[in-house]
N, C-alpha and C. Protein backbone atom coordinates (compact mmCIF):
# COMPACT_ATOMS: atom_id res chain seq x y z
N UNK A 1 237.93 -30.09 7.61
CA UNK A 1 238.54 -28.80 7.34
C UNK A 1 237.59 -27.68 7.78
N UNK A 2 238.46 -27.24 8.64
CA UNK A 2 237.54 -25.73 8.68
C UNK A 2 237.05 -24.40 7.96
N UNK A 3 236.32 -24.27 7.77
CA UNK A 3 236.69 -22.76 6.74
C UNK A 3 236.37 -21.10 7.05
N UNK A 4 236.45 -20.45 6.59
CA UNK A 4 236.40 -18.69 6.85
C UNK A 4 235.78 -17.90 6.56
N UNK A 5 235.26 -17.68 6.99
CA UNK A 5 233.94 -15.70 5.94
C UNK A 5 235.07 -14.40 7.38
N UNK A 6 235.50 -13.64 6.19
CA UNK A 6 235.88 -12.99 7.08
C UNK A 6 234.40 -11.94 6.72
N UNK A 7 233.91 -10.97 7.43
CA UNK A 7 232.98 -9.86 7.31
C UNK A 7 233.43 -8.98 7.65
N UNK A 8 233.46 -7.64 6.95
CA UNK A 8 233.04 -6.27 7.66
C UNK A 8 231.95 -5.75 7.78
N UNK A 9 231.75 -5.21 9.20
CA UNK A 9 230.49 -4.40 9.50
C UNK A 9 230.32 -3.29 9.57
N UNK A 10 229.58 -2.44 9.30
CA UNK A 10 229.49 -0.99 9.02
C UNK A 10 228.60 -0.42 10.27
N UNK A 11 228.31 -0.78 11.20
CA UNK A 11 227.31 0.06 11.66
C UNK A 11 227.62 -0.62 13.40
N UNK A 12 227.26 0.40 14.42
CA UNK A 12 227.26 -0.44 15.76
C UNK A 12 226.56 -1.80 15.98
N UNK A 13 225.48 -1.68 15.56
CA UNK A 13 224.54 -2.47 15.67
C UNK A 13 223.98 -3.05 14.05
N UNK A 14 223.85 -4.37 13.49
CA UNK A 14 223.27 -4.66 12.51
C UNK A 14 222.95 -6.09 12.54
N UNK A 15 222.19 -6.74 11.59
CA UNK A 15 222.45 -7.88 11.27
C UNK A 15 222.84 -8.24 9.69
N UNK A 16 223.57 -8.72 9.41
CA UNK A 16 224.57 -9.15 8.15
C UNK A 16 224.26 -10.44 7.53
N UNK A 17 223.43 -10.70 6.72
CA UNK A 17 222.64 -11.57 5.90
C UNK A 17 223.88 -12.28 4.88
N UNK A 18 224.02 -13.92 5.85
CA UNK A 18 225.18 -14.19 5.29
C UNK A 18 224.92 -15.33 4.72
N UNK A 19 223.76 -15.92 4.06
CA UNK A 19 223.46 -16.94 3.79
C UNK A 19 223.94 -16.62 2.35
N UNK A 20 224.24 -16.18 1.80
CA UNK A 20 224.72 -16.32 0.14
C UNK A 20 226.23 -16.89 0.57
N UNK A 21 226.96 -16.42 1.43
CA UNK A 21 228.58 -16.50 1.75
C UNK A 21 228.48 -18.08 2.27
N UNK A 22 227.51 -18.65 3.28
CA UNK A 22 227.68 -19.68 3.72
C UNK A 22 227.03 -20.74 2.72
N UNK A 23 226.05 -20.31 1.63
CA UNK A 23 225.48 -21.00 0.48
C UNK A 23 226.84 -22.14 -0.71
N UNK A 24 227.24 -20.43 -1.00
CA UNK A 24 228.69 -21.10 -1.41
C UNK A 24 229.58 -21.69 -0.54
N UNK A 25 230.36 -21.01 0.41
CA UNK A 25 231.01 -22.79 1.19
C UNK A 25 230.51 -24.08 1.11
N UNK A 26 228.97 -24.17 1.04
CA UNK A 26 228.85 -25.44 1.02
C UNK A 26 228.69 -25.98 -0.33
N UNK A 27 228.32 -25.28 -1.29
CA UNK A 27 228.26 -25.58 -2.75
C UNK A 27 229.94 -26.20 -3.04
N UNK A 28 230.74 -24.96 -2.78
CA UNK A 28 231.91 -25.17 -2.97
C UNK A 28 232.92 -26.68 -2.43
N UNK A 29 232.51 -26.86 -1.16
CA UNK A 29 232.75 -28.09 -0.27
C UNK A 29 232.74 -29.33 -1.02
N UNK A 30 231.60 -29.35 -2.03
CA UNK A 30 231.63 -30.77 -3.15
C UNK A 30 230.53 -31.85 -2.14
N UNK A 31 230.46 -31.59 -1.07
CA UNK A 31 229.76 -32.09 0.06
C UNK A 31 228.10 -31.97 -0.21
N UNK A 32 227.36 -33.33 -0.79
CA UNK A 32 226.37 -33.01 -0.78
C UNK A 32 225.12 -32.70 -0.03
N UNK A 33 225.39 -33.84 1.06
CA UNK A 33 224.22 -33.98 2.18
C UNK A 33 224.91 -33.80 3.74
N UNK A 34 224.42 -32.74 3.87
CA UNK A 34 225.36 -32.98 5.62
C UNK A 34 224.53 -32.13 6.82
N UNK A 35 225.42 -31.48 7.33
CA UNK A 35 225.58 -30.20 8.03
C UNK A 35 226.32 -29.27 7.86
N UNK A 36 225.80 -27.99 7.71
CA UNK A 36 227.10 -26.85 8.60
C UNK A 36 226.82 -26.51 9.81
N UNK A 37 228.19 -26.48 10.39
CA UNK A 37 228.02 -25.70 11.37
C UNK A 37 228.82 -24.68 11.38
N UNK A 38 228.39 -23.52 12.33
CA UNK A 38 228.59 -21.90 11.95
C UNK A 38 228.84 -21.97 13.57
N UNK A 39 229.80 -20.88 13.37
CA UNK A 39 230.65 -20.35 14.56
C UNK A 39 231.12 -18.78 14.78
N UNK A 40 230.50 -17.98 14.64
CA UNK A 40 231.82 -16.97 15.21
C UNK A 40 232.19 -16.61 16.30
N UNK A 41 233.87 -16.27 15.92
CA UNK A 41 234.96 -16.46 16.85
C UNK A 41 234.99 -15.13 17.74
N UNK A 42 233.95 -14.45 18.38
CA UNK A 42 233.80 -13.13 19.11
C UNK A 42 232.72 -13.05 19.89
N UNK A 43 233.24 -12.08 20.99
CA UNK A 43 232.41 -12.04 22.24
C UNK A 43 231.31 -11.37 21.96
N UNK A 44 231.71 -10.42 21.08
CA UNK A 44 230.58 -9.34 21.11
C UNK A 44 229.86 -9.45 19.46
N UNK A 45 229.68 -10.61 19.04
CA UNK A 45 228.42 -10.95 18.06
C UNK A 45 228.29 -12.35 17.65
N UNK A 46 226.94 -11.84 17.54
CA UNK A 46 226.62 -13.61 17.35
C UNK A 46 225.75 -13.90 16.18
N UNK A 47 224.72 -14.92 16.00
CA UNK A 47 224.41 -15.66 14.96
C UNK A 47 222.86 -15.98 14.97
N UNK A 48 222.30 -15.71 14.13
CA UNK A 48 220.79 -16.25 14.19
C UNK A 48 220.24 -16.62 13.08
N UNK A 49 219.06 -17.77 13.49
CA UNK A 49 218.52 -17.42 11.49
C UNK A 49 216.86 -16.24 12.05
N UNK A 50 216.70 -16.00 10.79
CA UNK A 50 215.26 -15.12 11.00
C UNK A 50 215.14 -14.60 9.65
N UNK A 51 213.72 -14.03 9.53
CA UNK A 51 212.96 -13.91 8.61
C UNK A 51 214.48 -12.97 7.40
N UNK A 52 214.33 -13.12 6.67
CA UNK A 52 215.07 -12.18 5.24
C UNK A 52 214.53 -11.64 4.34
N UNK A 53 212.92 -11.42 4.10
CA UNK A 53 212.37 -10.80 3.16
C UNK A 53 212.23 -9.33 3.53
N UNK A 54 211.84 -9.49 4.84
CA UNK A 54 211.51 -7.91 5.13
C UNK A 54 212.64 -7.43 5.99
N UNK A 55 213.33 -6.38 6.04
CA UNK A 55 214.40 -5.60 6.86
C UNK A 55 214.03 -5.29 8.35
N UNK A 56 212.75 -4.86 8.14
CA UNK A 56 211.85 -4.28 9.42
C UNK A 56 212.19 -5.16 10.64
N UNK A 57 212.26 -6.96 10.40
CA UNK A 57 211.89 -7.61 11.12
C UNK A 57 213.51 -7.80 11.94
N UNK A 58 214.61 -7.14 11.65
CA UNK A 58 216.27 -6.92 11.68
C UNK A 58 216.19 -6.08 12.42
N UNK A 59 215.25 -4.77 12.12
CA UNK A 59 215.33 -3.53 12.86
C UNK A 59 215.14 -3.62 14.43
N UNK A 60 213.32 -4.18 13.67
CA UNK A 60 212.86 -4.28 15.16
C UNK A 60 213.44 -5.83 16.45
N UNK A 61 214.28 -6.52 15.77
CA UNK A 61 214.77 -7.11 16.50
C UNK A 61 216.07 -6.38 17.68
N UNK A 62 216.75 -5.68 16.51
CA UNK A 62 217.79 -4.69 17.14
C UNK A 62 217.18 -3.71 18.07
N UNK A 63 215.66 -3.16 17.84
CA UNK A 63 215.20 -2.28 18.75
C UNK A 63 214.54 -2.77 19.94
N UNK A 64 214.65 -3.95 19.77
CA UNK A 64 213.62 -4.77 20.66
C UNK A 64 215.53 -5.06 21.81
N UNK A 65 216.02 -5.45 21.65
CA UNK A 65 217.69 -6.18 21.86
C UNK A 65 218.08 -4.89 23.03
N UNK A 66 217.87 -3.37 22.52
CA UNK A 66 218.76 -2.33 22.86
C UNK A 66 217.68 -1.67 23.74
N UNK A 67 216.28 -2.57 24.07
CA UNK A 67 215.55 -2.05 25.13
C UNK A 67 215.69 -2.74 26.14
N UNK A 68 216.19 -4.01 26.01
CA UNK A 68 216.10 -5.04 26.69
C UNK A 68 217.45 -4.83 27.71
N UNK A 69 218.26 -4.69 26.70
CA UNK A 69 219.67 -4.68 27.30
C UNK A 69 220.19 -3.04 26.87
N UNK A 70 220.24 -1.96 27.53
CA UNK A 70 220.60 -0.65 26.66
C UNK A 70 222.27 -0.54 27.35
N UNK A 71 222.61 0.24 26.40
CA UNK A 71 224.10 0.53 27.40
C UNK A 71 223.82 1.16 28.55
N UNK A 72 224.81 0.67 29.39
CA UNK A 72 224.35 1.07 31.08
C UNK A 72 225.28 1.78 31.27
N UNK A 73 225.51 2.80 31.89
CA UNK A 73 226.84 3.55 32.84
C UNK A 73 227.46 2.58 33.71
N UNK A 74 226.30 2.51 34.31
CA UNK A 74 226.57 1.20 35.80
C UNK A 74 226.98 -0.05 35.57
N UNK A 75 227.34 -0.99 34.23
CA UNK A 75 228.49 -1.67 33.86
C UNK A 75 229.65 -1.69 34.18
N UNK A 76 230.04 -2.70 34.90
CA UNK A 76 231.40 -2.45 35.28
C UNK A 76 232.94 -2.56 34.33
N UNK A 77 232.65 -3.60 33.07
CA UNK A 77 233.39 -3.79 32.41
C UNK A 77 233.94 -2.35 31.05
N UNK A 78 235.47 -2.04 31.74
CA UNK A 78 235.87 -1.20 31.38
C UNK A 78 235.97 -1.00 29.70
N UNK A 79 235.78 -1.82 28.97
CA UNK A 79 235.86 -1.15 27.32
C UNK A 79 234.36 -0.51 27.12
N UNK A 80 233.19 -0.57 28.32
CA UNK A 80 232.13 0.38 27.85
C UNK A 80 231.57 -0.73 26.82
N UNK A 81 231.60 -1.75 26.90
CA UNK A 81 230.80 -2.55 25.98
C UNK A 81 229.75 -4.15 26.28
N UNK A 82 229.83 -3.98 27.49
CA UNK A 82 228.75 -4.59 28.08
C UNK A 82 227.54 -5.52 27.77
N UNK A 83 226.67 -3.99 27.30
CA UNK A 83 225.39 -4.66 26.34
C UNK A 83 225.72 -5.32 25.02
N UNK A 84 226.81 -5.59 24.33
CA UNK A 84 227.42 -5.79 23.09
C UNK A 84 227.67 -7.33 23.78
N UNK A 85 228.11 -7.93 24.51
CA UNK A 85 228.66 -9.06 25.52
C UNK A 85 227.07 -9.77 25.90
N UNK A 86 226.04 -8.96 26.31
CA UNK A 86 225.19 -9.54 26.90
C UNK A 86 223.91 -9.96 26.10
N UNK A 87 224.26 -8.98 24.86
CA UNK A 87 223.71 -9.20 23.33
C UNK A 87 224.05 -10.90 22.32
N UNK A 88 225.61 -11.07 22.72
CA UNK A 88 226.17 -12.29 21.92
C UNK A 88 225.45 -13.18 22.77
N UNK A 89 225.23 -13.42 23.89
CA UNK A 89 224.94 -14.03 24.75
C UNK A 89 223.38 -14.66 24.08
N UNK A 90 222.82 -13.39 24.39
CA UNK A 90 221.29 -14.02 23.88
C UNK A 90 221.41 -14.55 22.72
N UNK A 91 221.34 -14.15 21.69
CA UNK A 91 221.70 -14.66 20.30
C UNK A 91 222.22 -15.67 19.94
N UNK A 92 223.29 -16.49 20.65
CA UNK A 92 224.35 -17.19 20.88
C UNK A 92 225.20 -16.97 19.66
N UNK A 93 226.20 -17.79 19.68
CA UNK A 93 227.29 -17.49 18.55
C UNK A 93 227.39 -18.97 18.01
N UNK A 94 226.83 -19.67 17.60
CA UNK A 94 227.11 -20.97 16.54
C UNK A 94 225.49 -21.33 16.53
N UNK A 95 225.44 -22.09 15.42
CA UNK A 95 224.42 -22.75 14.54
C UNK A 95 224.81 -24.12 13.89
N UNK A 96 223.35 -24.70 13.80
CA UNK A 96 223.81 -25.64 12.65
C UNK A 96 222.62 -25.77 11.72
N UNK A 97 223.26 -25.81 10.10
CA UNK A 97 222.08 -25.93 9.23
C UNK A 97 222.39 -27.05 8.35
N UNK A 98 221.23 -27.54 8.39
CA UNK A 98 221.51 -28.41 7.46
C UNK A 98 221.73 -28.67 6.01
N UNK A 99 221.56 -29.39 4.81
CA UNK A 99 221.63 -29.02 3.68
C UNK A 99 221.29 -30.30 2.83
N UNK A 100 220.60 -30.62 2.04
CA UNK A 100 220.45 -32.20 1.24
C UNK A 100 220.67 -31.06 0.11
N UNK A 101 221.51 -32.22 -1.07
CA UNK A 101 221.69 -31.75 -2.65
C UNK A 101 222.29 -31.06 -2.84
N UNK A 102 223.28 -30.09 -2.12
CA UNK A 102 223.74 -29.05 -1.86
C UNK A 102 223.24 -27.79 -1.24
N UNK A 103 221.76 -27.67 -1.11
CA UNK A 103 221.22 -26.88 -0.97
C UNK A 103 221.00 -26.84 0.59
N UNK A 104 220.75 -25.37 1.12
CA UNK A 104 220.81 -24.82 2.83
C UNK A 104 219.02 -25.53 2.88
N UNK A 105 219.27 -25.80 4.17
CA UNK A 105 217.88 -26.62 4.24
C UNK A 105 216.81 -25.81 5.16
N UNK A 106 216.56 -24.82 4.24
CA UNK A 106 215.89 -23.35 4.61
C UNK A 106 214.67 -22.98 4.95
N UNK A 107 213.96 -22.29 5.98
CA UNK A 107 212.61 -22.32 5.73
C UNK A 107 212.66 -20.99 4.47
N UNK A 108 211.26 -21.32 3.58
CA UNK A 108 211.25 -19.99 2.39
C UNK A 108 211.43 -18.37 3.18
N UNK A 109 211.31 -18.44 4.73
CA UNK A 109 211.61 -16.60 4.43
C UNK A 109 213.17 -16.65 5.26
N UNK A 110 213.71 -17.75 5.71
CA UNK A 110 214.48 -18.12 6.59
C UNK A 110 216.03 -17.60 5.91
N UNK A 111 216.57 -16.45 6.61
CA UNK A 111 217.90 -15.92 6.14
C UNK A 111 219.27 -16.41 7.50
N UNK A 112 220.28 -16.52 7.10
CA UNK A 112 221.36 -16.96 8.53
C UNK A 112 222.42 -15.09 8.39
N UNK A 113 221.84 -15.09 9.73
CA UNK A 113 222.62 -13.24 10.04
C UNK A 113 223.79 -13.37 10.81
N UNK A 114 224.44 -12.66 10.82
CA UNK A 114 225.85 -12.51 11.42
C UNK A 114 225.35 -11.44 12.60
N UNK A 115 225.13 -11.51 13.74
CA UNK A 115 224.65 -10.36 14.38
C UNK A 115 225.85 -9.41 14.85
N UNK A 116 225.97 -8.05 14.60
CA UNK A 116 226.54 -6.99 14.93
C UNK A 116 226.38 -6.72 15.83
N UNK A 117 226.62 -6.26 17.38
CA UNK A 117 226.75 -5.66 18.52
C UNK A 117 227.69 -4.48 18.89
N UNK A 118 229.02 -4.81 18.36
CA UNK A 118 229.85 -3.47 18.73
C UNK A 118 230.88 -3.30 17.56
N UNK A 119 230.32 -2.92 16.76
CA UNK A 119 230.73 -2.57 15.39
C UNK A 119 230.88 -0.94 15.33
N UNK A 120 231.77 -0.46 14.00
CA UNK A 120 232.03 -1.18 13.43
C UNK A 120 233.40 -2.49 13.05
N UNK A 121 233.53 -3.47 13.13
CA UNK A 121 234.67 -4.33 13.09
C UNK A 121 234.89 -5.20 11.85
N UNK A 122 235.71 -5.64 11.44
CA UNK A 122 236.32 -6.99 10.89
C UNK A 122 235.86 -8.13 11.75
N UNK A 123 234.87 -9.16 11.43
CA UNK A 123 234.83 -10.31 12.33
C UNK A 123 234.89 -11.23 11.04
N UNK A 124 235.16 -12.57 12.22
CA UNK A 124 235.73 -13.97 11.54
C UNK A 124 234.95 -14.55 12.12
N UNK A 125 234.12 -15.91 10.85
CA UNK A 125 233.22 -16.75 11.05
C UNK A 125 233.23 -18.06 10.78
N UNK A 126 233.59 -19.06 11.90
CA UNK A 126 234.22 -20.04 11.27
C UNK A 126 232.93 -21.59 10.53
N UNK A 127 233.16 -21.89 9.69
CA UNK A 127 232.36 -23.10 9.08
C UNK A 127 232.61 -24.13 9.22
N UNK A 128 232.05 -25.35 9.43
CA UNK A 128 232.83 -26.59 9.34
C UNK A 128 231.29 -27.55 8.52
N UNK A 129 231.84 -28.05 7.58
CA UNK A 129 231.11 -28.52 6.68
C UNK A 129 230.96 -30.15 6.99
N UNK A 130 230.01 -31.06 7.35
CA UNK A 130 230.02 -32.30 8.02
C UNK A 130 229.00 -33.17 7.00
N UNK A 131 229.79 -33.97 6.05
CA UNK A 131 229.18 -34.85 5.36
C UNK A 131 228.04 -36.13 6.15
N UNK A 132 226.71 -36.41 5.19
CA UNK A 132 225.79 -37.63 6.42
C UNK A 132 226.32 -39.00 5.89
């Protein structure tokens, strides 16, 4: 069975600290020892794990992302959203984490982000919970 986090994002650019949302799916699942795997279903954001204690390290990822890749004029793709496309790209859009006991099989500063690119939107994140 597949399952759903729908998210809203507030901002063009963010990352969305979704490990409490994907904590419970798998709590909830009854599934003790497995995998998840994480998916979202969009071009323009993707998925990472990285540090969660400090914010800074979100920021400067996003500032580091929007030097690398900035919006260009000279893009040819007409919705003007380009670097948002070339952003999901790096990042990629699926994961897999593991989990024994129920629990996300985490490093201690290790958070799973929903990455924002061309927000703000409604995105859908799909789960699939895989017993060992």
């Amino acid at each position: 069975m597949v399952r759903y986090l729908e998210i809203r994002s507030k901002a063009k650019a963010e990352f969305i600290d979704i490990t409490p949302l994907v904590r419970e799916q798998v709590r909830g699942s009854g599934v003790t020892c497995g995998v998840c795997h994480i998916f979202v279903l969009h071009t323009t954001a993707g998925l990472t794990i990285n540090e969660g204690a400090d914010p800074a390290v979100q920021r400067d990822i996003l500032t580091y992302l929007d030097r690398l890749v900035p919006r260009d004029p000279y893009f040819t793709h007409k919705e003007g959203n380009s670097d948002a496309h070339i952003k999901s790209t790096l990042t990629g859009t699926s994961l897999t984490v593991f989990f024994i006991e129920g629990k996300l099989l985490l490093g201690t500063w290790q958070s799973i982000y929903l990455c924002e690119f061309d927000g703000p939107r409604q995105r859908k994140v799909a789960l699939k919970i895989v017993s060992c």
